[in-house]
C-alpha atoms as a PDB file:
ATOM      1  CA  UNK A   1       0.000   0.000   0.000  1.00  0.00           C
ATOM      2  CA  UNK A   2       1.623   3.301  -0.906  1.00  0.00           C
ATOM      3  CA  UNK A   3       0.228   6.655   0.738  1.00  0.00           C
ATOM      4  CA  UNK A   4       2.113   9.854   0.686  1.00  0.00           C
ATOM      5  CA  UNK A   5       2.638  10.517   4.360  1.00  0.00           C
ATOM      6  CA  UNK A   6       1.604   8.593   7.236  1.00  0.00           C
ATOM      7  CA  UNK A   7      -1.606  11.145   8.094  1.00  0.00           C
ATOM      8  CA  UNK A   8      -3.224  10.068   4.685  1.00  0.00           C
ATOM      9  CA  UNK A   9      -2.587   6.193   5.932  1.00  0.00           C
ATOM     10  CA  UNK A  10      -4.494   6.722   9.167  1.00  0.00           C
ATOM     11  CA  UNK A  11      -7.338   8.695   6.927  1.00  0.00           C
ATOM     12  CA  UNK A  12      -7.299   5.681   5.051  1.00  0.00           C
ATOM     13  CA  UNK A  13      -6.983   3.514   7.973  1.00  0.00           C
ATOM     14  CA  UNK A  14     -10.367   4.894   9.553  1.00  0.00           C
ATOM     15  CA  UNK A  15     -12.139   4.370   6.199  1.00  0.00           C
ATOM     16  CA  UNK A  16     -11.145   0.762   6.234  1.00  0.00           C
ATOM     17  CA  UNK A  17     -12.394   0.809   9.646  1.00  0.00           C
ATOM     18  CA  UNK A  18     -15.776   1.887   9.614  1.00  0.00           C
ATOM     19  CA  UNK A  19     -16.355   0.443   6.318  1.00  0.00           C
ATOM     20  CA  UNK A  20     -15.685  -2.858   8.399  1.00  0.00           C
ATOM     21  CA  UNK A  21     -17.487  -2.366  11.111  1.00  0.00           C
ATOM     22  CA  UNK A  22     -20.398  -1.562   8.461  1.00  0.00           C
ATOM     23  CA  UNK A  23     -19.888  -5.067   7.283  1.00  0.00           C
ATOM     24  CA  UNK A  24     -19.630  -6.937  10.649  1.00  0.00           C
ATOM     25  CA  UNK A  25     -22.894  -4.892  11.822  1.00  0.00           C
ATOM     26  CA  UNK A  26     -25.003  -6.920   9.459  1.00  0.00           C
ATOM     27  CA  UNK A  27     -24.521  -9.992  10.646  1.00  0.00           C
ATOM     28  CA  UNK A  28     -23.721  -8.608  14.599  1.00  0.00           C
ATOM     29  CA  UNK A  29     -26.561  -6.847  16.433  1.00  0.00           C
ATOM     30  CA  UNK A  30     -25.356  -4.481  18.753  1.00  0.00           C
ATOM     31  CA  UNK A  31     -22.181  -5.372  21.343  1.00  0.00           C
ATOM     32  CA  UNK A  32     -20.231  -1.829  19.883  1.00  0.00           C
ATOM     33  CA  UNK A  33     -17.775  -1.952  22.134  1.00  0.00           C
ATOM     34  CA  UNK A  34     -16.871  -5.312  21.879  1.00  0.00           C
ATOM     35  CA  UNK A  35     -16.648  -5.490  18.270  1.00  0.00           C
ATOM     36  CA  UNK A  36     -14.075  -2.068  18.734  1.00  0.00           C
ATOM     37  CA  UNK A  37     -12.085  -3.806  21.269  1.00  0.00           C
ATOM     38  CA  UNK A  38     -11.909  -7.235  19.517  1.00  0.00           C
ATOM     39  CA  UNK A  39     -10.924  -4.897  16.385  1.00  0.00           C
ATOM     40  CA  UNK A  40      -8.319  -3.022  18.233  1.00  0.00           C
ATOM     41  CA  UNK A  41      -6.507  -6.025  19.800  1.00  0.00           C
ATOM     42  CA  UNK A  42      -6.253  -7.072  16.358  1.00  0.00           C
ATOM     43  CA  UNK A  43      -4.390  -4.264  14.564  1.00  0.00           C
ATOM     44  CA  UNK A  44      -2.410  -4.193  17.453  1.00  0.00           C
ATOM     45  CA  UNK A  45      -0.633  -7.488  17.075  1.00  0.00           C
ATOM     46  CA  UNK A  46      -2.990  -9.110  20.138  1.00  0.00           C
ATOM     47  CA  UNK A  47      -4.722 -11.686  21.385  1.00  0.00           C
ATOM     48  CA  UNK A  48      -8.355 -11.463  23.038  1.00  0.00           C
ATOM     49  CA  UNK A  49     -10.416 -13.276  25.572  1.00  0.00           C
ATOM     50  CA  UNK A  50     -13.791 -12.815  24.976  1.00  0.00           C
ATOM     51  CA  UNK A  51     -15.948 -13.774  28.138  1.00  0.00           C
ATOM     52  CA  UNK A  52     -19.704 -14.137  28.650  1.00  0.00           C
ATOM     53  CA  UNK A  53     -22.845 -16.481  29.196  1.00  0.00           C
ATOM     54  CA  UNK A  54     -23.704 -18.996  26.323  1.00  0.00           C
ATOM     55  CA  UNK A  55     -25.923 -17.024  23.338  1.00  0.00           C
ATOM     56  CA  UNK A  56     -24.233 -13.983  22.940  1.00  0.00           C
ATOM     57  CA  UNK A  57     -22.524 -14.943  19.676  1.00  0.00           C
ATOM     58  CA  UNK A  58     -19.105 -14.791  20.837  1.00  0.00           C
ATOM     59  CA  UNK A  59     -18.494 -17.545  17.843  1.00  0.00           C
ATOM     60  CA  UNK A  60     -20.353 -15.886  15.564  1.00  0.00           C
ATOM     61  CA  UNK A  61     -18.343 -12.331  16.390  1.00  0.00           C
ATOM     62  CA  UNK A  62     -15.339 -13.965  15.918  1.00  0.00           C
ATOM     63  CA  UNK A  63     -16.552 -16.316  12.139  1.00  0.00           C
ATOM     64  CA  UNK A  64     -17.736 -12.861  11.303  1.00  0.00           C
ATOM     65  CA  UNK A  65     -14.768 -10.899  11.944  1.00  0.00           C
ATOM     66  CA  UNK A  66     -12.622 -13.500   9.786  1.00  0.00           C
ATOM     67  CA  UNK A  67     -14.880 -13.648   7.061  1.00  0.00           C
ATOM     68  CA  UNK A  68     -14.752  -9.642   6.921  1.00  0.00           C
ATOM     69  CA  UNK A  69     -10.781  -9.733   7.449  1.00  0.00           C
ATOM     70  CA  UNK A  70     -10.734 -11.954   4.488  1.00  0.00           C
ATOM     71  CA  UNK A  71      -8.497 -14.006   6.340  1.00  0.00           C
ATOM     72  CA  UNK A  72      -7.434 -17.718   6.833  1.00  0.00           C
ATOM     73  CA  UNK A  73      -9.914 -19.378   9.883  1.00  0.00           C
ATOM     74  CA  UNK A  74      -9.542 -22.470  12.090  1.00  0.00           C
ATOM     75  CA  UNK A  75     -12.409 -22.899  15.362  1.00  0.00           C
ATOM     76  CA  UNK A  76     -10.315 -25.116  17.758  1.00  0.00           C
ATOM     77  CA  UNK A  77     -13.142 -26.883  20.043  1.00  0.00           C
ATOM     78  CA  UNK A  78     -11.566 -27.250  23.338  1.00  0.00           C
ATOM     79  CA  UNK A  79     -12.304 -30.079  25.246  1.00  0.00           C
ATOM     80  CA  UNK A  80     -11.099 -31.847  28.393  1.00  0.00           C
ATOM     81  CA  UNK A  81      -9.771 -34.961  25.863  1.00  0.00           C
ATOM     82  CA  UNK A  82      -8.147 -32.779  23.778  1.00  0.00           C
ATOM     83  CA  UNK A  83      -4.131 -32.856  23.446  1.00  0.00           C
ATOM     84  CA  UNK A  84      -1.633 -30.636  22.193  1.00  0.00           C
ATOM     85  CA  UNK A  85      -0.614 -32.046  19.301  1.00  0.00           C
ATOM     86  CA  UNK A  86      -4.340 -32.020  18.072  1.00  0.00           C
ATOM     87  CA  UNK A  87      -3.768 -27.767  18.215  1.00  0.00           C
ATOM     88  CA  UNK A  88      -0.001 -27.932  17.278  1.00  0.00           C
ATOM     89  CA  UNK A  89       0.580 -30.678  14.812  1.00  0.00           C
ATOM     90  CA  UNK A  90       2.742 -33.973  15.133  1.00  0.00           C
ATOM     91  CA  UNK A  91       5.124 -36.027  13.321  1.00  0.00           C
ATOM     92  CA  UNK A  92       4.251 -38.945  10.840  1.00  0.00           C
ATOM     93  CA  UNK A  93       6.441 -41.583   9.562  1.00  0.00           C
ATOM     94  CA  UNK A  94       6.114 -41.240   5.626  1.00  0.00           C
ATOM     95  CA  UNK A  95       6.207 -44.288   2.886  1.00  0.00           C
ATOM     96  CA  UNK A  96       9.808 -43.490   2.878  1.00  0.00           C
ATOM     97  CA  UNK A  97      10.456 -43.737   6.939  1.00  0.00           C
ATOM     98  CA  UNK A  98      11.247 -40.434   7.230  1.00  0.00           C
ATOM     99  CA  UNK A  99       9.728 -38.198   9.868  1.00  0.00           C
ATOM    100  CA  UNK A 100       7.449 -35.732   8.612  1.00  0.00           C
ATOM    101  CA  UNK A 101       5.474 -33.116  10.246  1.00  0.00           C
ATOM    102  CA  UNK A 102       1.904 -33.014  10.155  1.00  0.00           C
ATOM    103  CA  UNK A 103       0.582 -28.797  10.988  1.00  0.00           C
ATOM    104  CA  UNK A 104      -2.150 -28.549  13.071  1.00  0.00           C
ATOM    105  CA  UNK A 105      -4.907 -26.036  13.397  1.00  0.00           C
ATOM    106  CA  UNK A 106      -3.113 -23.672  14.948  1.00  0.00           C
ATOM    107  CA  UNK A 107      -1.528 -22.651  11.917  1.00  0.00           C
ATOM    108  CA  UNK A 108      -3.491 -20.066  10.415  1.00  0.00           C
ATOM    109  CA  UNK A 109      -4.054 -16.749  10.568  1.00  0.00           C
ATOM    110  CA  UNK A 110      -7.419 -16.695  12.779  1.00  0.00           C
ATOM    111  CA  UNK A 111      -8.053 -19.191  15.501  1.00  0.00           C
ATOM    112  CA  UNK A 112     -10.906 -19.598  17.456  1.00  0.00           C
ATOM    113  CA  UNK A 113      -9.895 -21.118  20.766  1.00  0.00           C
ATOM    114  CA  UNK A 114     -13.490 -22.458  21.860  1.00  0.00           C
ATOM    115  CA  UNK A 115     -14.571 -22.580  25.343  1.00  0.00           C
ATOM    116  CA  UNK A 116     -11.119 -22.665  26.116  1.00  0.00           C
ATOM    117  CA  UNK A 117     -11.341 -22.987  29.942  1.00  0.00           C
ATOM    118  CA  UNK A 118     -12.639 -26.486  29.551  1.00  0.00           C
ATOM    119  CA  UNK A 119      -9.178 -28.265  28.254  1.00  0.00           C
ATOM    120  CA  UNK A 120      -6.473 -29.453  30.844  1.00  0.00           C
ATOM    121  CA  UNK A 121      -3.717 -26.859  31.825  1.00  0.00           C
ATOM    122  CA  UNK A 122      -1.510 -28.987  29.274  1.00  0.00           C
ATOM    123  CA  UNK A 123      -3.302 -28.309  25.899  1.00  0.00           C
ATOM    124  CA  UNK A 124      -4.062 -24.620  27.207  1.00  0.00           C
ATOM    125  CA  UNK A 125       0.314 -24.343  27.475  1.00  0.00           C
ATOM    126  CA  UNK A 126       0.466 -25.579  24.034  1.00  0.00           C
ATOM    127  CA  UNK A 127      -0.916 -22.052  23.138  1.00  0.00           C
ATOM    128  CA  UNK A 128       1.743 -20.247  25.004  1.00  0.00           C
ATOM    129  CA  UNK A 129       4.621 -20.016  22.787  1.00  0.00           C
ATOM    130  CA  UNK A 130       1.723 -19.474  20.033  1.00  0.00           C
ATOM    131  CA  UNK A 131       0.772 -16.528  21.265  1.00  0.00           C
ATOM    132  CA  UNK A 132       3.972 -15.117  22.597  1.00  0.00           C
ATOM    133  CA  UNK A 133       6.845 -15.738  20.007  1.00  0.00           C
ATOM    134  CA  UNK A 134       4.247 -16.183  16.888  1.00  0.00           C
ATOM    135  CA  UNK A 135       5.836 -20.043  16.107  1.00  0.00           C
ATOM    136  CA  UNK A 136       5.534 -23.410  17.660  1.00  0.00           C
ATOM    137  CA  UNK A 137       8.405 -26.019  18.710  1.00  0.00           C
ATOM    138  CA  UNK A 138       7.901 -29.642  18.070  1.00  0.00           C
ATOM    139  CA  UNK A 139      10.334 -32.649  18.225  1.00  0.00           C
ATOM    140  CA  UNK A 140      13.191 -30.021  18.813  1.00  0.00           C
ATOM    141  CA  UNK A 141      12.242 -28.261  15.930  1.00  0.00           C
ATOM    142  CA  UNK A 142      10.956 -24.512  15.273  1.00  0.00           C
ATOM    143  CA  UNK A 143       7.498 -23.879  13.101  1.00  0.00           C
ATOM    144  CA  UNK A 144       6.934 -19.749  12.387  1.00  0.00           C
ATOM    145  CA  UNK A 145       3.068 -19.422  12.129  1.00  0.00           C
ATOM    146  CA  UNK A 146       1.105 -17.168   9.804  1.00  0.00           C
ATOM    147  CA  UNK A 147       1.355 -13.898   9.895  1.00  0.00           C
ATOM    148  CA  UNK A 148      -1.131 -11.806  11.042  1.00  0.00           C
ATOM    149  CA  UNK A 149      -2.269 -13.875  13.835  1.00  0.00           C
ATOM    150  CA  UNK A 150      -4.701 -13.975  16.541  1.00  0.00           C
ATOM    151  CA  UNK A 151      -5.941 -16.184  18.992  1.00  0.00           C
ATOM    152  CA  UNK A 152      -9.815 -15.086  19.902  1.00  0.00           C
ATOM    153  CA  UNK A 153     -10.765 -17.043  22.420  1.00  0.00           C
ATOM    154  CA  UNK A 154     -14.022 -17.900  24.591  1.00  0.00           C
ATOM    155  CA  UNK A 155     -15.032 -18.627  27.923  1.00  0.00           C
ATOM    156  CA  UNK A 156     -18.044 -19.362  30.010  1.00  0.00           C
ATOM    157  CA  UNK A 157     -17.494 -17.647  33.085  1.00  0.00           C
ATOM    158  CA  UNK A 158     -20.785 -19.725  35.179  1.00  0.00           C
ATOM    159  CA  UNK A 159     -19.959 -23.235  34.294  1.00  0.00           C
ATOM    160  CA  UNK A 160     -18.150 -25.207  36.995  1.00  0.00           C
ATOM    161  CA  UNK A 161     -18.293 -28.681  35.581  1.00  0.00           C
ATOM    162  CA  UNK A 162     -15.573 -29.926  33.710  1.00  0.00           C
ATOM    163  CA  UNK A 163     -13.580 -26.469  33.232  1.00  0.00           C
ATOM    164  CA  UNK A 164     -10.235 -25.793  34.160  1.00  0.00           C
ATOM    165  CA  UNK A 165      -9.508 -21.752  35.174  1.00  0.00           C
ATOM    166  CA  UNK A 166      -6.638 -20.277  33.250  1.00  0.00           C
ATOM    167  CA  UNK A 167      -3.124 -19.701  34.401  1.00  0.00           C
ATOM    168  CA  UNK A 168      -1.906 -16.354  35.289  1.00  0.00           C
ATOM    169  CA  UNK A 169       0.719 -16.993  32.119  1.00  0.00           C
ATOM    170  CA  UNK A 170      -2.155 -17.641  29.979  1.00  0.00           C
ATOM    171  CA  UNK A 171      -4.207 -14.933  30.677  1.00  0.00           C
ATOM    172  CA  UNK A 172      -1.243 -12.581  30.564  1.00  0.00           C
ATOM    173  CA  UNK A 173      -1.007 -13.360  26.609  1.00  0.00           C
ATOM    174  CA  UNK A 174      -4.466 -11.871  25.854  1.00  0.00           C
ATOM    175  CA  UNK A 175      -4.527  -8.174  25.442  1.00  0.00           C
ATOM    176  CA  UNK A 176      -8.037  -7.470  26.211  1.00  0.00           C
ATOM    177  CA  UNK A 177     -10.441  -9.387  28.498  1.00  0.00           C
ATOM    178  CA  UNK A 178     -13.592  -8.453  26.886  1.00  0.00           C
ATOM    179  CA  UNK A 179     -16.780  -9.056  28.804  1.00  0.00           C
ATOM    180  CA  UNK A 180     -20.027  -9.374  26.736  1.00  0.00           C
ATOM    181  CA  UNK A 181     -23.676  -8.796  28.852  1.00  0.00           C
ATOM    182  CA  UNK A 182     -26.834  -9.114  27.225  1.00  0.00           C
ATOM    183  CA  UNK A 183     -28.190  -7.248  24.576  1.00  0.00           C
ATOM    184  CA  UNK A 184     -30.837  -4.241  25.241  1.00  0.00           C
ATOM    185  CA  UNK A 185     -34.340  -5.356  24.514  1.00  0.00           C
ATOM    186  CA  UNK A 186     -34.731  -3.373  21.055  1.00  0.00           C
ATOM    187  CA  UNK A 187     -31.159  -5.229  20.162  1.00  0.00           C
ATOM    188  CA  UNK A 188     -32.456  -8.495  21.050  1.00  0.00           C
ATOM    189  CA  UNK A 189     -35.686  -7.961  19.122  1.00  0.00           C
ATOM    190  CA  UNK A 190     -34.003  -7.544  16.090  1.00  0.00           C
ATOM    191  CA  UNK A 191     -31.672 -10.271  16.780  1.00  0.00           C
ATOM    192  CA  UNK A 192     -34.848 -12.688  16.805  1.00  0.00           C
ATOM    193  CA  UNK A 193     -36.082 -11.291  13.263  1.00  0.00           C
ATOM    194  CA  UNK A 194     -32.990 -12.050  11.418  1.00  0.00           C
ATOM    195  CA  UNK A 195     -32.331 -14.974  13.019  1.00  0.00           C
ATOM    196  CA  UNK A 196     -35.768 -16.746  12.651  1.00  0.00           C
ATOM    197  CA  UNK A 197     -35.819 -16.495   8.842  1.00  0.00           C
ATOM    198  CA  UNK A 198     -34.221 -17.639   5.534  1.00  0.00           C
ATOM    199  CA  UNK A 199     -32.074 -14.437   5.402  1.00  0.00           C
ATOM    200  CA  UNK A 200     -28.392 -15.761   4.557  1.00  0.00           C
ATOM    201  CA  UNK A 201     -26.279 -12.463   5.026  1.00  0.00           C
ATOM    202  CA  UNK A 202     -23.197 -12.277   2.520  1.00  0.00           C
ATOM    203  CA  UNK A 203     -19.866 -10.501   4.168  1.00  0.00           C
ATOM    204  CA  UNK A 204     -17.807  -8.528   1.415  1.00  0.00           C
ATOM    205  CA  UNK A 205     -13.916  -8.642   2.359  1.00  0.00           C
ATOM    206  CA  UNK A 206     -12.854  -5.308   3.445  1.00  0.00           C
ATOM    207  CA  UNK A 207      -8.958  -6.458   4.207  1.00  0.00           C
ATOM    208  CA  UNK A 208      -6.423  -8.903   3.171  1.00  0.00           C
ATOM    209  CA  UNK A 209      -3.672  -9.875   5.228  1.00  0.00           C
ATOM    210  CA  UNK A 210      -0.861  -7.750   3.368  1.00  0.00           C
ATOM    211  CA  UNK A 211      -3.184  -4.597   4.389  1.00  0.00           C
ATOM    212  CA  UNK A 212      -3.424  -5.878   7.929  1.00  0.00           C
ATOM    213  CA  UNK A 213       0.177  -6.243   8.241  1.00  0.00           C
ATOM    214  CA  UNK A 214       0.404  -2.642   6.629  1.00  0.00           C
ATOM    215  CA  UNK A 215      -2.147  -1.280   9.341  1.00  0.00           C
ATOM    216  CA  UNK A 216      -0.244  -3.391  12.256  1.00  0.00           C
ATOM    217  CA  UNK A 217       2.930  -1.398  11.155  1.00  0.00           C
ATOM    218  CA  UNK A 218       1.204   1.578  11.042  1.00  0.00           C
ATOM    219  CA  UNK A 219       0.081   1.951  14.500  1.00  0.00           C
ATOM    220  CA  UNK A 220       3.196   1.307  16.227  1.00  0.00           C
ATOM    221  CA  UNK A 221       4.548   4.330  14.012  1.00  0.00           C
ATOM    222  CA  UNK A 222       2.365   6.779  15.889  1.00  0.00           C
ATOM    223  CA  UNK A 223       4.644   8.626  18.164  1.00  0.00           C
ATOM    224  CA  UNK A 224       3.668   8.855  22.030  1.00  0.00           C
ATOM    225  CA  UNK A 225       4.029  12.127  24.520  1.00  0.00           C
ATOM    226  CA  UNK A 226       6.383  10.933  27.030  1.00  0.00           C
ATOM    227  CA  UNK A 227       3.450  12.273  29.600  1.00  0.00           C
ATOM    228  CA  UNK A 228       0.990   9.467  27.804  1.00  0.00           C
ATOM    229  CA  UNK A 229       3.617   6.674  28.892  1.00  0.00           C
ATOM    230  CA  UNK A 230       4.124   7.804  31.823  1.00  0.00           C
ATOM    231  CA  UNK A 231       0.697   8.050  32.663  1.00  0.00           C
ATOM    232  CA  UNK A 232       0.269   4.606  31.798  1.00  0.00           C
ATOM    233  CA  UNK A 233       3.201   3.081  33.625  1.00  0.00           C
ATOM    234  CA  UNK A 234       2.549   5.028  36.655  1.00  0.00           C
ATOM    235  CA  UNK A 235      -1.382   3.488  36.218  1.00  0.00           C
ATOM    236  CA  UNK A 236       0.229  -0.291  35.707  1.00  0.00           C
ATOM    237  CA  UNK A 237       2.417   0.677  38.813  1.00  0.00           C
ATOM    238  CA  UNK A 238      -0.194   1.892  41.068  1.00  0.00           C
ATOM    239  CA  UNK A 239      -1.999  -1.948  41.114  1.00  0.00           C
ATOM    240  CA  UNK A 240       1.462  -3.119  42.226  1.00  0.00           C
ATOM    241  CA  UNK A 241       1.971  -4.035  46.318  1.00  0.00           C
ATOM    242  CA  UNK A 242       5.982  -3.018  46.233  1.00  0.00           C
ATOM    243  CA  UNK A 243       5.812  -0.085  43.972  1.00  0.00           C
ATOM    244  CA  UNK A 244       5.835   3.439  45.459  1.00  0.00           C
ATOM    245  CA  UNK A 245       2.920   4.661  43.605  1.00  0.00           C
ATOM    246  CA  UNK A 246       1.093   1.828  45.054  1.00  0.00           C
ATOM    247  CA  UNK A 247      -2.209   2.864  46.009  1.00  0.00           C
ATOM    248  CA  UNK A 248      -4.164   2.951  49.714  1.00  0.00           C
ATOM    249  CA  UNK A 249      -6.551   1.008  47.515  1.00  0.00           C
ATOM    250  CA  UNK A 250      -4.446  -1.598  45.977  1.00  0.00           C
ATOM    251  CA  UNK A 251      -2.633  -2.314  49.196  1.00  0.00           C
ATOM    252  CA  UNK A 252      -6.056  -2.565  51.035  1.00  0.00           C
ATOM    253  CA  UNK A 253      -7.770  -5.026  48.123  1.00  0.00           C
ATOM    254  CA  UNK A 254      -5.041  -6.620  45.675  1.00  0.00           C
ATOM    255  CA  UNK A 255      -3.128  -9.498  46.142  1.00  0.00           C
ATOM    256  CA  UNK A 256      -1.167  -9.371  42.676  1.00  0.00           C
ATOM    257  CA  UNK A 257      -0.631  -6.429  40.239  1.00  0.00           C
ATOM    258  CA  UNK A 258      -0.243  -6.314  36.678  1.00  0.00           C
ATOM    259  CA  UNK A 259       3.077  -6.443  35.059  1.00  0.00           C
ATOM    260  CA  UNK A 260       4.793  -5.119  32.198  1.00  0.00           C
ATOM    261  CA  UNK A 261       2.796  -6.501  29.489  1.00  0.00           C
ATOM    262  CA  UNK A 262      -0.252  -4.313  30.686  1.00  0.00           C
ATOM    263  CA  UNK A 263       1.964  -1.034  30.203  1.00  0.00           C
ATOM    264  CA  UNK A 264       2.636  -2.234  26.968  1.00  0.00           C
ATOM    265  CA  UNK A 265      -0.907  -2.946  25.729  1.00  0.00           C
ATOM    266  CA  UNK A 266      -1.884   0.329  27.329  1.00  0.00           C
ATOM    267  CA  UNK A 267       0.515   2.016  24.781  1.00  0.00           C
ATOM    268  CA  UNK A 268      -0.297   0.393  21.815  1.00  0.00           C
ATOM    269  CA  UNK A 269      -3.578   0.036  22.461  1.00  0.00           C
ATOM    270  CA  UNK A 270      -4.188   3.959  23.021  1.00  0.00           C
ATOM    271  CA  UNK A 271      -2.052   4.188  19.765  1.00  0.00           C
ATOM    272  CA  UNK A 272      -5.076   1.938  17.883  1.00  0.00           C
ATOM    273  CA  UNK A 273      -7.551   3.708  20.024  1.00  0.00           C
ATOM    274  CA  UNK A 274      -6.656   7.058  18.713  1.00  0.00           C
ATOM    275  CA  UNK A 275      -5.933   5.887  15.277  1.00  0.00           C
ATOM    276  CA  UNK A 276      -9.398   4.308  14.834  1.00  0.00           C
ATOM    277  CA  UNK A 277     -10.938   8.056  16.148  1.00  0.00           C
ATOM    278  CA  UNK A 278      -8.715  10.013  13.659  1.00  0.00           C
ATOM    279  CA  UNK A 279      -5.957  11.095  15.648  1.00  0.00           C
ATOM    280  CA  UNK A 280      -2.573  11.428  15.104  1.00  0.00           C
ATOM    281  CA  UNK A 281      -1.051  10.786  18.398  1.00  0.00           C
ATOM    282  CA  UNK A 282      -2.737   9.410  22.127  1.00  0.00           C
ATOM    283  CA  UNK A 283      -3.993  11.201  24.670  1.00  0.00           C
ATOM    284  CA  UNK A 284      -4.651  10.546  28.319  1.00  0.00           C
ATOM    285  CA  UNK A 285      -8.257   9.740  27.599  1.00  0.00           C
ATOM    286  CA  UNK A 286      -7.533   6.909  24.569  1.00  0.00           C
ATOM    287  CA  UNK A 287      -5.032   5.028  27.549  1.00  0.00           C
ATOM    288  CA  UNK A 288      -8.322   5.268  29.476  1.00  0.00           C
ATOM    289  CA  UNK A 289     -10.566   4.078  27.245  1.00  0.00           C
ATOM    290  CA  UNK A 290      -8.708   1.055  26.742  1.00  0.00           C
ATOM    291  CA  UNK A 291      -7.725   0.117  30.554  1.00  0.00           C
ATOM    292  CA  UNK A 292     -10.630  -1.780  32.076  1.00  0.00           C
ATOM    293  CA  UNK A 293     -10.159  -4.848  29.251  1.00  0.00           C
ATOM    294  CA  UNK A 294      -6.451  -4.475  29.530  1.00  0.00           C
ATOM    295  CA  UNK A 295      -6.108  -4.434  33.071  1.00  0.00           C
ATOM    296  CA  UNK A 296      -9.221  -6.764  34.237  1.00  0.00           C
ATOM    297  CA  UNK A 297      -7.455 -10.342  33.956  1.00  0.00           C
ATOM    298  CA  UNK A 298      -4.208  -9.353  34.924  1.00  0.00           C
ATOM    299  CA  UNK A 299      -5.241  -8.193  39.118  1.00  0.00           C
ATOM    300  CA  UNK A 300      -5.595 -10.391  42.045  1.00  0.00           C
ATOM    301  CA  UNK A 301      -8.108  -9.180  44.521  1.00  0.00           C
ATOM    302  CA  UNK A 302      -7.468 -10.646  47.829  1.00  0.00           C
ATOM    303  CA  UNK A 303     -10.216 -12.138  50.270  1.00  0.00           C
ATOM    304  CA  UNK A 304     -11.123  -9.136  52.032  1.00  0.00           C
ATOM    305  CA  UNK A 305     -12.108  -7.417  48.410  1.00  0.00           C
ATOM    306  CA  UNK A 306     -14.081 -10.874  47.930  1.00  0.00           C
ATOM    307  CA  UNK A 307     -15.820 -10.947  51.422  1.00  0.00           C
ATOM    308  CA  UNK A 308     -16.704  -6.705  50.998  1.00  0.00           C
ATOM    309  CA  UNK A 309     -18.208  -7.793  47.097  1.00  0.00           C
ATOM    310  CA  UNK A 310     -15.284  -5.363  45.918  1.00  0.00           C
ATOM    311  CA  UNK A 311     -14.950  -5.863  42.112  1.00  0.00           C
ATOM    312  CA  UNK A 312     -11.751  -5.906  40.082  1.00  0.00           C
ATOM    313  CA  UNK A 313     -13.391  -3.131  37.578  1.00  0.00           C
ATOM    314  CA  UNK A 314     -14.649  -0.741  40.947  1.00  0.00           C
ATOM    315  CA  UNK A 315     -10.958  -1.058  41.515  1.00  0.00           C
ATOM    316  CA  UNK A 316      -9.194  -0.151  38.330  1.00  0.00           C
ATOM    317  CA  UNK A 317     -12.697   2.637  37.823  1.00  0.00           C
ATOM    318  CA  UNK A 318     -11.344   4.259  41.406  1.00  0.00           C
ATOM    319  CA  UNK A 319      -7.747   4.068  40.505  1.00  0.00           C
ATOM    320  CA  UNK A 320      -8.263   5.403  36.845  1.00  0.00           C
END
């Protein structure tokens, strides 16, 4: 893609935008935010953790976003039989005894991790190096995966039964924790009309990877005040126990802090945030707008914030 300076690229980057959002609105009634977040994490080179009650087309956001993103697709059902070599791949002995290596699903450039809380702490590992280092090891040997990709993954936070909570590590790979609630009555209304009929919806492709990959680049051009940063870091520091800009409220209420990863995602996720809103560097208000997803999963409240039905987001609201 050539432009002539970088402020015509973000123009065009908020066309591309909104002209996809347009697209993923016919098929996905209402949940703005979510779609913008889900968006974001993706032009900023992250993963995202999409959590809510069964019905709220988390699947369908995601098999809608890929369609739209024009983008190769693979839905990974987790299950508590399932192993990591059925995500990563393994080797075959071929009609000429050699070893050969068989890809798995993982290898793509969209990948639904489905229900992901209900596979053993094993398989869920199997996704770490995935998500982290963008390639996967197997019998000594390294495998670089697509490029762009995302892992968009699901969870049902009220079943108990046969689920297995993530690791701190794992969570700690998503960029947002994105937390979908039910839609408002008119949404839901018009949710039942299209999806009671014969109406098949067709999706035109709005990006290709080589575009995404442009965009990706793109962001992490826009420069930063140094008074954005440290706004951010000093926010990341203040859920922290041993930091000295540890808050009354954090010491009183948190058990663990977030680490560096979260003033990372802050950063570049104010960088999308701004982009997507036609701005040409982050403010204050776009690391704030993007903090509550970002910082969610990665705080520990203690017992005490449990027993007084103190709330991870009332915290990070307060300390914002």
């Amino acid at each position: 893609m050539n432009f002539k300076s970088d402020t015509e690229a973000i123009e065009a980057f908020v066309s591309k935008y909104k002209e996809l959002n347009s697209e993923i609105s016919k098929v996905i009634v209402g949940q703005h935010d979510t779609i913008k977040n889900v968006l974001i994490s993706v032009f900023s080179k992250g993963h995202c953790l999409l959590v809510g009650v069964p019905g709220l087309a988390k699947t369908l956001l995601v098999n809608t976003i890929a369609d739209a993103l024009g983008l190769s697709f693979n839905r990974i059902q987790f299950t508590p039989d399932l192993m990591p070599s059925d995500i990563i791949g393994s080797e075959i002995l071929d009609e000429q005894r050699n070893f050969k290596f068989i890809k798995g699903p993982l290898f793509s450039n969209i990948i639904l991790a489905d229900e992901i809380n209900r596979t053993p702490p094993k398989t869920q590992a199997a996704l770490l190096e995935a998500m982290q280092e963008r390639q996967v090891t197997a019998a000594g040997k390294k495998y670089l995966l697509d490029n762009p990709f995302f892992v968009l993954a699901t969870q049902n936070p009220i079943e108990q039964e046969g689920t297995y909570p993530l690791p701190e590590a794992q969570l700690d790979r998503f960029m947002f924790n994105v937390w979908l609630d039910y839609p408002k009555f008119e949404e839901e209304l018009q949710i039942v009309k299209l999806t009671t009929t014969n109406t098949n919806v067709q999706l035109t492709k709005v990006l290709n990877a080589e575009e995404i990959i442009f965009f990706q680049d793109l962001i992490r051009k826009i420069p930063v005040a140094d008074n954005v940063i440290e706004y951010a870091v000093k926010l990341v520091n203040k859920t922290r126990l041993n930091s000295e800009y540890s808050a009354d409220l954090t010491k009183k209420y948190v058990q663990w802090g977030a680490g560096p990863r979260a003033s990372q995602y802050l950063i570049i996720g104010a960088k999308c945030h701004a982009a997507v809103h036609g701005k040409f560097s982050p403010d204050i208000e776009d690391v704030r707008a993007v903090a509550t997803p970002i910082l969610r999963h990665r705080l520990v409240v203690n017992y005490k914030a449990e027993a007084e039905g103190i709330s991870v987001e009332e915290i990070i609201k307060q300390l914002l």
